[in-house]
Protein backbone atom coordinates (compact mmCIF):
# COMPACT_ATOMS: atom_id res chain seq x y z
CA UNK A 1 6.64 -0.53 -34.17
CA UNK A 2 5.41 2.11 -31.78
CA UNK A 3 7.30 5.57 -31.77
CA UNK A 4 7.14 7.33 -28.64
CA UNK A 5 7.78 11.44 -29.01
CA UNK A 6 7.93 12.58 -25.57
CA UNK A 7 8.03 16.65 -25.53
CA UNK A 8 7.85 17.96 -28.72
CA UNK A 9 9.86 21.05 -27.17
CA UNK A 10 13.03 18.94 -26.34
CA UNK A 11 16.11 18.32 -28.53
CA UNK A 12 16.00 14.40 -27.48
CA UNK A 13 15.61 11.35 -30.01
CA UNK A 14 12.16 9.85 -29.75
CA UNK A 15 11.97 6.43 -27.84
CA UNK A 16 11.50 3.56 -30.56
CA UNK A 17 9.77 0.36 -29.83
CA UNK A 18 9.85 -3.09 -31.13
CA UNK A 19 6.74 -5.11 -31.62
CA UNK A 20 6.86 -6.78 -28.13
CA UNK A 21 7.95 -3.46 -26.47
CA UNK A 22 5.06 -1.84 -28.10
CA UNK A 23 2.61 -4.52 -26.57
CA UNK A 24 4.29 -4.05 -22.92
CA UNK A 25 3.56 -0.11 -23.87
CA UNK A 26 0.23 -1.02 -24.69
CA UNK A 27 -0.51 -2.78 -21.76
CA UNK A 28 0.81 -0.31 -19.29
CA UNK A 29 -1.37 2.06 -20.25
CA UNK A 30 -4.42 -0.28 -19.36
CA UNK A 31 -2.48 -0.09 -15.78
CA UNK A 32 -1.59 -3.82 -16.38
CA UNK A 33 0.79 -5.02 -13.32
CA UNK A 34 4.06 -6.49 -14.40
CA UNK A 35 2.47 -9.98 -13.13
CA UNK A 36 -0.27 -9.34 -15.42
CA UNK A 37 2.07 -8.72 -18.63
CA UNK A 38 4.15 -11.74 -17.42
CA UNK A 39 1.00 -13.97 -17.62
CA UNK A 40 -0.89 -12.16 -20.79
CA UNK A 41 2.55 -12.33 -22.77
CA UNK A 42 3.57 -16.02 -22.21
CA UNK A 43 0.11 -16.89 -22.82
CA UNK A 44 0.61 -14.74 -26.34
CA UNK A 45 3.92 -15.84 -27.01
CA UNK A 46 3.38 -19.76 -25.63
CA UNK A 47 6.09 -19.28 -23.14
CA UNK A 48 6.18 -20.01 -19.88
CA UNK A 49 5.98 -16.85 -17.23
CA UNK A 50 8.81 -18.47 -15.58
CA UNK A 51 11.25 -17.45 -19.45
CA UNK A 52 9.34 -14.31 -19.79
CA UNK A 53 9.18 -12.69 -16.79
CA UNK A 54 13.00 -11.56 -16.68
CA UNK A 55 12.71 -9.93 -19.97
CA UNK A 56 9.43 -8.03 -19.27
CA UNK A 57 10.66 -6.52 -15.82
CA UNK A 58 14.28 -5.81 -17.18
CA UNK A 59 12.22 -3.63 -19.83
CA UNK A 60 9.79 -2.11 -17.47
CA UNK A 61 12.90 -1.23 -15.74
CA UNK A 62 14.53 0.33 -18.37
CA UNK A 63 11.34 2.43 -18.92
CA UNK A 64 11.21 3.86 -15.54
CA UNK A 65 15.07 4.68 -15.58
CA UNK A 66 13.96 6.71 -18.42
CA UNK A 67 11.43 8.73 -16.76
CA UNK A 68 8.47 6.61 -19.27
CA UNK A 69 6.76 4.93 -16.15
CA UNK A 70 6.56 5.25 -13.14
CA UNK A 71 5.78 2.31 -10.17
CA UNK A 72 2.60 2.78 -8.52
């Protein structure tokens, strides 16, 4: 589990990850490309990209709604 705590200063809850969501986390901080997570996480997981991939952008997503990443 990775626990995310943002500003110290604000009154918000800190952002909790699961294993997975902690390895996308991971990952984006090596500037990894949502193609690369796609392939490096069905190769992991022995998924294809093609199951995968709608999970991994839909959570990218959600981190950029909430101000964690941004698109480059």
């Amino acid at each position: 589990m990775v626990v995310l705590l943002l500003d110290s200063t604000a009154p918000s809850a800190p952002f909790v990850l699961n294993p997975s969501g902690g390895e996308i986390w991971r990952r984006l901080q090596r500037n990894a490309t949502i193609s690369d997570l796609v392939r490096e996480l069905a190769l992991e997981y022995s998924v294809s990209e093609d199951a995968i991939a709608p999970s991994v952008r839909s959570f990218v997503t959600e981190l950029q709604h909430g101000g964690l990443v941004t698109e480059a």
